[in-house]
N, C-alpha and C. Protein backbone atom coordinates (compact mmCIF):
# COMPACT_ATOMS: atom_id res chain seq x y z
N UNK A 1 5.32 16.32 22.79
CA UNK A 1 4.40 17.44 22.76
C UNK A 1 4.84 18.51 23.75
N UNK A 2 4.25 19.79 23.61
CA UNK A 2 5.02 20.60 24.45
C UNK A 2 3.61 20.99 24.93
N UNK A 3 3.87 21.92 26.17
CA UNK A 3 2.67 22.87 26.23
C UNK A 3 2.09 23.21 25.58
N UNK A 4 0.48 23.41 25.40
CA UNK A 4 -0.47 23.85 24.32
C UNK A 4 -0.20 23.32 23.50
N UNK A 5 0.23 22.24 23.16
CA UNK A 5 0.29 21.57 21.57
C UNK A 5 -0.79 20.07 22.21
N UNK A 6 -2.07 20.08 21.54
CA UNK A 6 -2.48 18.39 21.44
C UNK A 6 -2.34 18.07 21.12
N UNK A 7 -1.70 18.66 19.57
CA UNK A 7 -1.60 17.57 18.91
C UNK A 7 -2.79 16.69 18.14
N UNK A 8 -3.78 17.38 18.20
CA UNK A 8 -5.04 16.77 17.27
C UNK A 8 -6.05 17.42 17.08
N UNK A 9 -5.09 17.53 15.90
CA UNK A 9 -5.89 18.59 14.95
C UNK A 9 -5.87 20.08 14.68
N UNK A 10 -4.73 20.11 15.69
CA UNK A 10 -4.94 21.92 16.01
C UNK A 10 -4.32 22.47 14.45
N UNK A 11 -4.53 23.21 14.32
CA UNK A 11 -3.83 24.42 12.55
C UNK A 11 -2.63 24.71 13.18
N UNK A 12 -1.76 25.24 12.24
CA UNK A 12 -0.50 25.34 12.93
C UNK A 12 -0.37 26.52 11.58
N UNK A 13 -0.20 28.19 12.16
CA UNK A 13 0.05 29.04 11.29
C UNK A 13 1.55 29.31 10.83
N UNK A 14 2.02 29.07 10.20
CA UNK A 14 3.46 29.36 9.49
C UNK A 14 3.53 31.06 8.66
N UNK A 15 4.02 31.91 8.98
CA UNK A 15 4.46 33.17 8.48
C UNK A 15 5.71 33.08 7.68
N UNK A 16 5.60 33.14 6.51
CA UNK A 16 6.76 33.01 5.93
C UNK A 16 7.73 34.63 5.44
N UNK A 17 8.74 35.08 5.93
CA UNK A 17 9.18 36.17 5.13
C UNK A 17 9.15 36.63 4.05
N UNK A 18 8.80 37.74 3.86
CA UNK A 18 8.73 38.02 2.04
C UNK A 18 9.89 38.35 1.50
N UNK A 19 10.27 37.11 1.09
CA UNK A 19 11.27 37.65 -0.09
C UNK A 19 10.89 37.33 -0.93
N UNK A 20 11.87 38.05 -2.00
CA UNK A 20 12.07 38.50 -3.09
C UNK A 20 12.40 37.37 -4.29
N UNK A 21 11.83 36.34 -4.50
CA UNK A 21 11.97 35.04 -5.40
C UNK A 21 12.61 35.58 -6.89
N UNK A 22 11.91 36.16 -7.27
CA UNK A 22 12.28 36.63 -8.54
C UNK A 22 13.49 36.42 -9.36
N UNK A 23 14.05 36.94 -8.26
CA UNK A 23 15.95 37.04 -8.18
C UNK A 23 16.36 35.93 -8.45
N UNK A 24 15.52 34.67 -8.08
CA UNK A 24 16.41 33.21 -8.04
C UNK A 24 15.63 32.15 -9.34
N UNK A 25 16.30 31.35 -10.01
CA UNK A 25 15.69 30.19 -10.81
C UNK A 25 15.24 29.30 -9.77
N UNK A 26 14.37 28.26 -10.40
CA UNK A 26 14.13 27.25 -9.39
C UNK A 26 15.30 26.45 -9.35
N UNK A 27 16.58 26.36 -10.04
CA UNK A 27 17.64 25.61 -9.37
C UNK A 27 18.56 26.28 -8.60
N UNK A 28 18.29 27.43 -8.20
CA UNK A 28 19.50 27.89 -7.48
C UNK A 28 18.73 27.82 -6.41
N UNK A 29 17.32 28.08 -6.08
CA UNK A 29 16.68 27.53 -5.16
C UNK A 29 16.77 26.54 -4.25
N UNK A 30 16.44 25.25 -5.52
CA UNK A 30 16.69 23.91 -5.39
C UNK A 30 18.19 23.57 -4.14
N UNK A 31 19.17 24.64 -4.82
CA UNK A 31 20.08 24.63 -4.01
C UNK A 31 20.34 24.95 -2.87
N UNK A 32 19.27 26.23 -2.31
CA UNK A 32 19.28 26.62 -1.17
C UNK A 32 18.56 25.53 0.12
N UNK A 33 17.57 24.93 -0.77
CA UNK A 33 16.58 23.94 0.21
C UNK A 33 17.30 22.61 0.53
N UNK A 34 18.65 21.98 -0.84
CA UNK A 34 19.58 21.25 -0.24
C UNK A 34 20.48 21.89 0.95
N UNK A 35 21.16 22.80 0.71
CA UNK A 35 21.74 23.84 2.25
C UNK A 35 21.36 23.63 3.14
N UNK A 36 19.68 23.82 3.39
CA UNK A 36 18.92 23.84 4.75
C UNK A 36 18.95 22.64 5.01
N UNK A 37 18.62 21.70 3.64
CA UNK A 37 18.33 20.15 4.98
C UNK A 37 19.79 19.71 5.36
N UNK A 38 20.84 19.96 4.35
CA UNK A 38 21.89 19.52 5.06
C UNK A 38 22.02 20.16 6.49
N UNK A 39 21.92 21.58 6.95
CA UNK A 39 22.31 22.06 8.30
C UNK A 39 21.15 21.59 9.10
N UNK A 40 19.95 21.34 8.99
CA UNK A 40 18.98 20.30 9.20
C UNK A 40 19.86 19.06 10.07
N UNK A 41 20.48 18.42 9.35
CA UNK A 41 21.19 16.91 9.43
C UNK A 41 22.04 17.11 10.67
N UNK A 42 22.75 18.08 10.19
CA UNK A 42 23.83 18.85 11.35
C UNK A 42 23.22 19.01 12.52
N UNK A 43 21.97 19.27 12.92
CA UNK A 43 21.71 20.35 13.83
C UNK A 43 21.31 18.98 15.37
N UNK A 44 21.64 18.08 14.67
CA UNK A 44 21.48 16.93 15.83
C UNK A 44 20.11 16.76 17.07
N UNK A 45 20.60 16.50 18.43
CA UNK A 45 19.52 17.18 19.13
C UNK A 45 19.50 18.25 19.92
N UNK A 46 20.08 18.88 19.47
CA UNK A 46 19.82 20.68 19.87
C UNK A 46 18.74 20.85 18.74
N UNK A 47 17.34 20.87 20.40
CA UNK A 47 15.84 20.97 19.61
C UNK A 47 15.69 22.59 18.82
N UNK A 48 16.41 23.05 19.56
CA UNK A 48 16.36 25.21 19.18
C UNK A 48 16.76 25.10 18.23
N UNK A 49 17.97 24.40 17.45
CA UNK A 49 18.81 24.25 16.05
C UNK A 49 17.78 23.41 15.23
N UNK A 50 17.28 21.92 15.90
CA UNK A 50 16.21 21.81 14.77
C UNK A 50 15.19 22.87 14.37
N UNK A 51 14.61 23.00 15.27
CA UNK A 51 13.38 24.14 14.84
C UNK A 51 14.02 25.51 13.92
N UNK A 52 15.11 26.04 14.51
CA UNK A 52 15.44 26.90 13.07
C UNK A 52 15.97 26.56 11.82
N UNK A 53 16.60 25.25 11.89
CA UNK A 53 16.72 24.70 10.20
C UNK A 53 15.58 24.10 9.67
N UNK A 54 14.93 23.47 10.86
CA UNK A 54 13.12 22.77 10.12
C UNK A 54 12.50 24.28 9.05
N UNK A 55 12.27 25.34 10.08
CA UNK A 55 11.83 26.57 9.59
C UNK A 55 12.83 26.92 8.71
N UNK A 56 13.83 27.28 8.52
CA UNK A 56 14.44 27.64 7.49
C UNK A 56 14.30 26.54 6.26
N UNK A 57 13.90 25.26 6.47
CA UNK A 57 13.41 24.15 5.19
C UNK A 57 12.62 24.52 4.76
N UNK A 58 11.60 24.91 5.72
CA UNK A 58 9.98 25.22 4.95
C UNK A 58 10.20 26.76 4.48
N UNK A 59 10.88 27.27 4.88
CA UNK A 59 10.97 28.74 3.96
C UNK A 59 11.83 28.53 2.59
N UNK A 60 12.83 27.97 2.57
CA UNK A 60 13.27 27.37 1.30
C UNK A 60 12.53 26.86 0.48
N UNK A 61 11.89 25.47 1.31
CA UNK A 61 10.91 25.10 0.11
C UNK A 61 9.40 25.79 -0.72
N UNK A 62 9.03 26.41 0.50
CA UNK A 62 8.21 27.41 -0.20
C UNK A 62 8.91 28.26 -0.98
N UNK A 63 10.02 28.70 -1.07
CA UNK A 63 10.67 29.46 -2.18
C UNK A 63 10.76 28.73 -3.30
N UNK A 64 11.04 27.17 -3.56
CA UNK A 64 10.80 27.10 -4.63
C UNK A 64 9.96 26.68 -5.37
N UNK A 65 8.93 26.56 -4.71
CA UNK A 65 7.59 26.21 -5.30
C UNK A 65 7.03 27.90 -5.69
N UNK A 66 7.36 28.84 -5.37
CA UNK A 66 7.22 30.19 -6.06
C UNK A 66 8.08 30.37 -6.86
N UNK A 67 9.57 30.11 -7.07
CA UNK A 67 9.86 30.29 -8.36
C UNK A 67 9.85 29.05 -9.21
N UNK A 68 8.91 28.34 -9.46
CA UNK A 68 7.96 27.47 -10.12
C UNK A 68 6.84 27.66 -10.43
N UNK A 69 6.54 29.14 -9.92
CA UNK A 69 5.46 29.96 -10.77
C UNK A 69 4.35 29.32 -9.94
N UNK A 70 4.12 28.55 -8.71
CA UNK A 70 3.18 27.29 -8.00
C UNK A 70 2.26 28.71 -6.97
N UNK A 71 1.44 28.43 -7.13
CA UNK A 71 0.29 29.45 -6.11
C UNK A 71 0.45 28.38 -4.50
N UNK A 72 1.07 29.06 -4.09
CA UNK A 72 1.22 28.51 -2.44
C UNK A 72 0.02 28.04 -1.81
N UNK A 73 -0.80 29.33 -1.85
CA UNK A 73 -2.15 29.35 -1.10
C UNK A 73 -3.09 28.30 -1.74
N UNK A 74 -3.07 28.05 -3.35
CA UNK A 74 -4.25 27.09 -3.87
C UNK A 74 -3.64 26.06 -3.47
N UNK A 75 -2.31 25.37 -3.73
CA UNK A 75 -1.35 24.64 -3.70
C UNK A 75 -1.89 23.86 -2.02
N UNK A 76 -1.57 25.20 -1.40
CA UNK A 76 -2.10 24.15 0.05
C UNK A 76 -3.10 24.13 0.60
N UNK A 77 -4.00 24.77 0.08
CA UNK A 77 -5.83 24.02 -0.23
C UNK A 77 -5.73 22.76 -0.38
N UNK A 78 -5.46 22.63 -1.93
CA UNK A 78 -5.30 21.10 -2.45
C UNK A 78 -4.87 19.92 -1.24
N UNK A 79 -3.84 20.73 -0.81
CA UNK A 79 -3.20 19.57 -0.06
C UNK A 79 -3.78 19.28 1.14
N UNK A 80 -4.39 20.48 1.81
CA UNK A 80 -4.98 20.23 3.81
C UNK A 80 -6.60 19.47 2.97
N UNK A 81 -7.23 19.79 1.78
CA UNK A 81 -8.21 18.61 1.35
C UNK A 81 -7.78 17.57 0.87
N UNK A 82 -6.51 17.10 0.69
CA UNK A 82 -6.24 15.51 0.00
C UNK A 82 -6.23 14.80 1.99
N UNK A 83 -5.52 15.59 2.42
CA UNK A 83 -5.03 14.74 3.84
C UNK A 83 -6.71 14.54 4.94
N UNK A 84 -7.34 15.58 4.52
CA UNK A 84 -8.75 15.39 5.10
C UNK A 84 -9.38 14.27 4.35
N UNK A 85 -9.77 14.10 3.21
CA UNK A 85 -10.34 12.80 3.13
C UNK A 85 -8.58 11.56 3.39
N UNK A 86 -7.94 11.70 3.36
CA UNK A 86 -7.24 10.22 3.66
C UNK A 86 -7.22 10.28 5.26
N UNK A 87 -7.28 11.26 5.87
CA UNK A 87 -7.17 10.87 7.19
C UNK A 87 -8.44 10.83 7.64
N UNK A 88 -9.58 11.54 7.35
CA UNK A 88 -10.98 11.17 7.15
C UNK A 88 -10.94 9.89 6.98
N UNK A 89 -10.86 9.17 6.01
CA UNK A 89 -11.07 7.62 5.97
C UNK A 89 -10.33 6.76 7.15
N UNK A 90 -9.12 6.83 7.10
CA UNK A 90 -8.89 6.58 8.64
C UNK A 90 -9.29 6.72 9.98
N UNK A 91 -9.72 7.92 10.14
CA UNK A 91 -10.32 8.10 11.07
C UNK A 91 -11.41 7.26 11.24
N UNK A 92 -12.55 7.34 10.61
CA UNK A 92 -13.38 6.75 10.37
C UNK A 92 -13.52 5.21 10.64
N UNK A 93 -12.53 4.53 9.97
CA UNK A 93 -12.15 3.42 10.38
C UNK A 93 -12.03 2.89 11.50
N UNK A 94 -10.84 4.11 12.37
CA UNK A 94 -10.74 3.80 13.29
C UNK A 94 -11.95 3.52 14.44
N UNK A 95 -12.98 4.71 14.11
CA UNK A 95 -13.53 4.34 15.15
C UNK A 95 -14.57 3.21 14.72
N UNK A 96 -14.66 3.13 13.47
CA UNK A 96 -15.29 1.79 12.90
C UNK A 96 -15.17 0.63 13.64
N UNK A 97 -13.70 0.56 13.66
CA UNK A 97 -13.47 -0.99 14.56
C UNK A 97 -13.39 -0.64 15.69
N UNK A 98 -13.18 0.41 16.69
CA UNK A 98 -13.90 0.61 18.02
C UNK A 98 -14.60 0.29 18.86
N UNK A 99 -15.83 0.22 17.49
CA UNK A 99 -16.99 0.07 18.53
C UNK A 99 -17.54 -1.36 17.63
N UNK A 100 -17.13 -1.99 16.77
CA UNK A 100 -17.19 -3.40 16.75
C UNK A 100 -16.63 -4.27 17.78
């Protein structure tokens, strides 16, 4: 954890650049988001090199879930409510057996 990060629970805002998807199929895409994780792989532990290929993953992959025609924003509704009830139930649990 670093400074200001708890780490529980906090939102974590991601700004993604606007480009221009249009231009690309979802497999040439596909191809760019293999690129990133490979220099990903590369980037060892030089934490500054992870964090700009991590971010350059998630900008890839959000690229191709737009040229997949995929609504980002409903897309990750869906998803921060699937992980609230499963980690909801966990949670829950947890403190279930807590205080048993």
């Amino acid at each position: 954890m670093h400074e200001g990060d708890s780490g529980e629970g906090d939102a974590v805002k991601i700004t993604l650049y606007p480009l221009d998807y249009s231009q690309y199929t979802p497999a040439q895409q596909m191809g760019k988001v293999m690129e990133e994780l490979k220099e990903l792989e590369l980037a060892g532990d030089n934490l500054e090199h992870v964090a700009e290929e991590t971010l350059d993953l998630i900008q890839a992959l959000a690229g191709y879930l737009i040229t997949l025609g995929i609504d980002l924003e409903a897309a990750n509704k869906r998803h921060i409510e699937k992980l609230e009830r499963r980690h909801g139930r966990v949670q829950r649990a947890e403190k279930q057996s807590a205080v048993s």
